[in-house]
PDB file of N, CA and C in Angstrom:
ATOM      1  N   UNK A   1       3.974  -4.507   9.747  1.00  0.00           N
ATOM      2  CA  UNK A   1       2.799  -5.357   9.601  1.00  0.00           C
ATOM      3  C   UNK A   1       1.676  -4.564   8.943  1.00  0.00           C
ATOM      4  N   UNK A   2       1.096  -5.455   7.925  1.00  0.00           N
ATOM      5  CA  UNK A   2       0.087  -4.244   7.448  1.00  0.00           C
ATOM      6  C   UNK A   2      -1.326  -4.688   7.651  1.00  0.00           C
ATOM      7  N   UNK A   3      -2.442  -3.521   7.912  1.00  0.00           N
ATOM      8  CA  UNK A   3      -3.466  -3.970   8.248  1.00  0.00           C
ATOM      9  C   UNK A   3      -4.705  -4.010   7.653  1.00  0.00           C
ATOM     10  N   UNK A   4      -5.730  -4.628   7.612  1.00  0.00           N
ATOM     11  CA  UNK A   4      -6.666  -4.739   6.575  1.00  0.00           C
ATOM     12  C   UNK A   4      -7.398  -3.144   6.172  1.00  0.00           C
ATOM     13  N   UNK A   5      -7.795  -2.789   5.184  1.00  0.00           N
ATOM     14  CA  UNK A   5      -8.235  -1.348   4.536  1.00  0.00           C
ATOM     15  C   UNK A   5      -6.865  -0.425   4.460  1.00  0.00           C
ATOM     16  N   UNK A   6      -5.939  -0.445   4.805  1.00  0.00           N
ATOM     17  CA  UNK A   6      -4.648   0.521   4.629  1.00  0.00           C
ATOM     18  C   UNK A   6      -4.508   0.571   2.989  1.00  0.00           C
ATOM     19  N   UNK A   7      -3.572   1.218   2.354  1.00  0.00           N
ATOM     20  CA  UNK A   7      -3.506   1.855   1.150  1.00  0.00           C
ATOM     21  C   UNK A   7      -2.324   1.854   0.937  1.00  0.00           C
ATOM     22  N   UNK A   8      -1.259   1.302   0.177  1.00  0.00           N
ATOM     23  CA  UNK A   8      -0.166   1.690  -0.243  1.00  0.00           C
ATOM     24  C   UNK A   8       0.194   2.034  -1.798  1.00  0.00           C
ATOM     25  N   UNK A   9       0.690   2.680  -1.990  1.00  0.00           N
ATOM     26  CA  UNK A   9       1.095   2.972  -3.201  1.00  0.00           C
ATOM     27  C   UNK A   9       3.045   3.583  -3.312  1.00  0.00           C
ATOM     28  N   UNK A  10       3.090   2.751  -5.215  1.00  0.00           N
ATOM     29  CA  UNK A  10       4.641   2.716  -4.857  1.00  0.00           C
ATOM     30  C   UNK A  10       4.764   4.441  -5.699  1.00  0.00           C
ATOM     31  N   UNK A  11       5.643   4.988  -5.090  1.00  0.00           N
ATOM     32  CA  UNK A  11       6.177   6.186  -5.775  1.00  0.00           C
ATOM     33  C   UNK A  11       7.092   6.081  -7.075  1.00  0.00           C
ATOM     34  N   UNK A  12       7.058   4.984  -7.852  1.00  0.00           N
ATOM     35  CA  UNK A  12       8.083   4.826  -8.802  1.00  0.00           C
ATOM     36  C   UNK A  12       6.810   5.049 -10.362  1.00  0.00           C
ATOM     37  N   UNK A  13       6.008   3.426 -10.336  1.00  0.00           N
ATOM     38  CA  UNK A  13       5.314   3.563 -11.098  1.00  0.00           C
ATOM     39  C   UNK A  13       3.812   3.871 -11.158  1.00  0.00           C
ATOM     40  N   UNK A  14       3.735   4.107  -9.730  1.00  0.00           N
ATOM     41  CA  UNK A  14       2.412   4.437  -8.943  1.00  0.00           C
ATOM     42  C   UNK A  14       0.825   3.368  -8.709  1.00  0.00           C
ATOM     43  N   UNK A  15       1.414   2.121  -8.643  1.00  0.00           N
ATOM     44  CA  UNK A  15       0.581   1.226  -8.876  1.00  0.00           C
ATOM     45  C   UNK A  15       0.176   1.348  -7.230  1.00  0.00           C
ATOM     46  N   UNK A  16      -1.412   0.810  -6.697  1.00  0.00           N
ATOM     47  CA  UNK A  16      -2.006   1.090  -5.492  1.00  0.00           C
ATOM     48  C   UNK A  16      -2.166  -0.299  -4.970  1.00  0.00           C
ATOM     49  N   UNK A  17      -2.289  -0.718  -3.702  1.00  0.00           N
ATOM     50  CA  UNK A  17      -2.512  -1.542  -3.634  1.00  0.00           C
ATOM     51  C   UNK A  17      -3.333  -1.039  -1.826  1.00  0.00           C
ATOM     52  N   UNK A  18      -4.618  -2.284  -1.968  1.00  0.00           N
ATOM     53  CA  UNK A  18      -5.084  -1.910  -0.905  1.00  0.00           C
ATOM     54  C   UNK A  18      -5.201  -3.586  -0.337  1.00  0.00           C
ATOM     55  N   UNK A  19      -5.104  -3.633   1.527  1.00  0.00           N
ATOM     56  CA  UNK A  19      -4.635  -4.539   2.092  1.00  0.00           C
ATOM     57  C   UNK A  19      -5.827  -5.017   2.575  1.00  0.00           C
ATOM     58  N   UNK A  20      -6.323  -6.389   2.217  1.00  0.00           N
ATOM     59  CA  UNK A  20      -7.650  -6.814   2.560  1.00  0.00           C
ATOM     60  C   UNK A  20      -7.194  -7.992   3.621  1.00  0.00           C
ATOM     61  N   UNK A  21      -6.171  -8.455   4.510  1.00  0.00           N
ATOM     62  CA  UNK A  21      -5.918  -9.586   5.123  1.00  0.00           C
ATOM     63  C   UNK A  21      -4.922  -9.172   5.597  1.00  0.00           C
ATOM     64  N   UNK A  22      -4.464  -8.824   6.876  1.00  0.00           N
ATOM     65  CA  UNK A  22      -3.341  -8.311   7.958  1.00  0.00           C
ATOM     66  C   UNK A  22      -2.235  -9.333   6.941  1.00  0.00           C
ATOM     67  N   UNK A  23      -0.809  -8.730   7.837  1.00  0.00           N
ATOM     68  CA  UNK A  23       0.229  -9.858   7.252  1.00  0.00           C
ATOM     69  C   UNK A  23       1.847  -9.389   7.803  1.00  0.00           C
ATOM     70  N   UNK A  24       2.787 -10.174   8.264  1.00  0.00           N
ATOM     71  CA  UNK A  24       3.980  -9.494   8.994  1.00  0.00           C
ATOM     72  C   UNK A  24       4.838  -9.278   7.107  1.00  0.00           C
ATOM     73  N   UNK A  25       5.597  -8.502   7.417  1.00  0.00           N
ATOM     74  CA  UNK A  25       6.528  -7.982   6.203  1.00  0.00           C
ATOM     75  C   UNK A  25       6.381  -6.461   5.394  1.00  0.00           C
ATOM     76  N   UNK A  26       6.678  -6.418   4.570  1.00  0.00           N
ATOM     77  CA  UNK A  26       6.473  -5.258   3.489  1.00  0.00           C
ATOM     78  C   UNK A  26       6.258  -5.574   2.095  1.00  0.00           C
ATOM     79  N   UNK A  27       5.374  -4.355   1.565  1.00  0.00           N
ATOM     80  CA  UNK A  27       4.737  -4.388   0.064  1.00  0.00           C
ATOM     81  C   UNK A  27       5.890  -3.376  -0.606  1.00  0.00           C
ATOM     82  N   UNK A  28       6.017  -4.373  -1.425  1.00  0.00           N
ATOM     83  CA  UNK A  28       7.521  -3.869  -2.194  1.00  0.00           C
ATOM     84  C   UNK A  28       6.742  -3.809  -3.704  1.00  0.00           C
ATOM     85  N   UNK A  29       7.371  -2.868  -4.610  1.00  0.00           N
ATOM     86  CA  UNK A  29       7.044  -2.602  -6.156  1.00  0.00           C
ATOM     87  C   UNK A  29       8.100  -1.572  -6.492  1.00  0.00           C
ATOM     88  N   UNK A  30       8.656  -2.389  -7.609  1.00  0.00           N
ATOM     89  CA  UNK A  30       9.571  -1.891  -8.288  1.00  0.00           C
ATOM     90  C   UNK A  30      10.676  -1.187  -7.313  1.00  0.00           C
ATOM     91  N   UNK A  31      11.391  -2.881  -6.766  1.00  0.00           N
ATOM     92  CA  UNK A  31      12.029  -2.772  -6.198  1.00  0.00           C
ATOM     93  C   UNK A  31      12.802  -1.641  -4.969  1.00  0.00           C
ATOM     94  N   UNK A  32      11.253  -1.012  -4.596  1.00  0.00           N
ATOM     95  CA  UNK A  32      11.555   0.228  -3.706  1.00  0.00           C
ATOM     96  C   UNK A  32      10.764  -0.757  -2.588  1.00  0.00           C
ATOM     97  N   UNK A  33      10.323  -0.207  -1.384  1.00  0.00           N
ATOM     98  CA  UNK A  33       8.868  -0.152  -0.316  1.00  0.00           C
ATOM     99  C   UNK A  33       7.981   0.467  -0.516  1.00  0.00           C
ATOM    100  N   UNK A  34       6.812   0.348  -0.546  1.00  0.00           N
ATOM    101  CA  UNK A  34       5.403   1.182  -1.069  1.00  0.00           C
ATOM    102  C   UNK A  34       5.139   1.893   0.097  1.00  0.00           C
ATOM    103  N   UNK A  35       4.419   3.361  -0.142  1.00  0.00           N
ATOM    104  CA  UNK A  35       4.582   3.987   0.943  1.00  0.00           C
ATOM    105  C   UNK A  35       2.978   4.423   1.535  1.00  0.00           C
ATOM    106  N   UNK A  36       2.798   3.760   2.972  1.00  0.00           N
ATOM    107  CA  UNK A  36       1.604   4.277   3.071  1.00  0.00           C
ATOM    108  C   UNK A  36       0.806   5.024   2.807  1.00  0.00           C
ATOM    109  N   UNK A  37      -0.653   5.097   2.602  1.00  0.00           N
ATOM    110  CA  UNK A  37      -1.482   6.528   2.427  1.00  0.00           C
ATOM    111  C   UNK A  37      -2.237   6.720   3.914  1.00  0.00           C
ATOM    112  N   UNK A  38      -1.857   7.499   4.115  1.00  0.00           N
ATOM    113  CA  UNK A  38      -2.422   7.549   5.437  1.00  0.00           C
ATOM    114  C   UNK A  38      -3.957   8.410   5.055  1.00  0.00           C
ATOM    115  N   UNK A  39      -5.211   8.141   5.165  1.00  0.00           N
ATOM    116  CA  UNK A  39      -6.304   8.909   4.588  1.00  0.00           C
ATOM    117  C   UNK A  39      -6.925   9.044   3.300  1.00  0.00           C
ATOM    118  N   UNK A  40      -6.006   8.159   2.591  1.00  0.00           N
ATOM    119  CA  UNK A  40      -6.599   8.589   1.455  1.00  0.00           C
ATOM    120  C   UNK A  40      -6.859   7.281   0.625  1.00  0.00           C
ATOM    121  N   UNK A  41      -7.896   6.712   1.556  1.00  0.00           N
ATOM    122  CA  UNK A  41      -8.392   5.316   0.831  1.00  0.00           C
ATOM    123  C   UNK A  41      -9.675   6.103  -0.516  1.00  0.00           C
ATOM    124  N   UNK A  42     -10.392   6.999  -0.328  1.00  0.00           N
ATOM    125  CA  UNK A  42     -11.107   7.223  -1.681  1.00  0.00           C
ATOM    126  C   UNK A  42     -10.270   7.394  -2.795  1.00  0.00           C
ATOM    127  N   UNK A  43      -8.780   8.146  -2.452  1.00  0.00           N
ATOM    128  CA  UNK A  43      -8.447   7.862  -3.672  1.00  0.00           C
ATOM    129  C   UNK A  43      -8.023   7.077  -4.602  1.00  0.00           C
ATOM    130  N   UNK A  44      -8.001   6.090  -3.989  1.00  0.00           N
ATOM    131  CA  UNK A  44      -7.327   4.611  -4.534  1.00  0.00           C
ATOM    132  C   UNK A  44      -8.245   3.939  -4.660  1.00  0.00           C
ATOM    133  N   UNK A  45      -9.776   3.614  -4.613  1.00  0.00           N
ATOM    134  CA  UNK A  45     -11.399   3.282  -5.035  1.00  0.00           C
ATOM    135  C   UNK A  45     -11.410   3.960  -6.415  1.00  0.00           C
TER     136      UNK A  45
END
């Protein structure tokens, strides 16, 4: 489940995505799972 301000980004083509609205499932890109950032919301601003 992901939660609002969290950070994911995919390790393939490195696109970021940040989570503004909770939600049950997973953020998928380029056909992998995007992998949390744990801390590092400035870098994705």
């Amino acid at each position: 489940m992901t939660e609002p301000d969290q950070v994911y980004k995919c390790n393939i083509c490195g696109n970021v995505v940040k989570v503004l609205e909770p939600g049950a499932g997973q953020l998928v890109c380029c056909g992998q799972p995007m992998e949390l950032q744990d801390g590092k919301d400035k870098e994705a601003e």
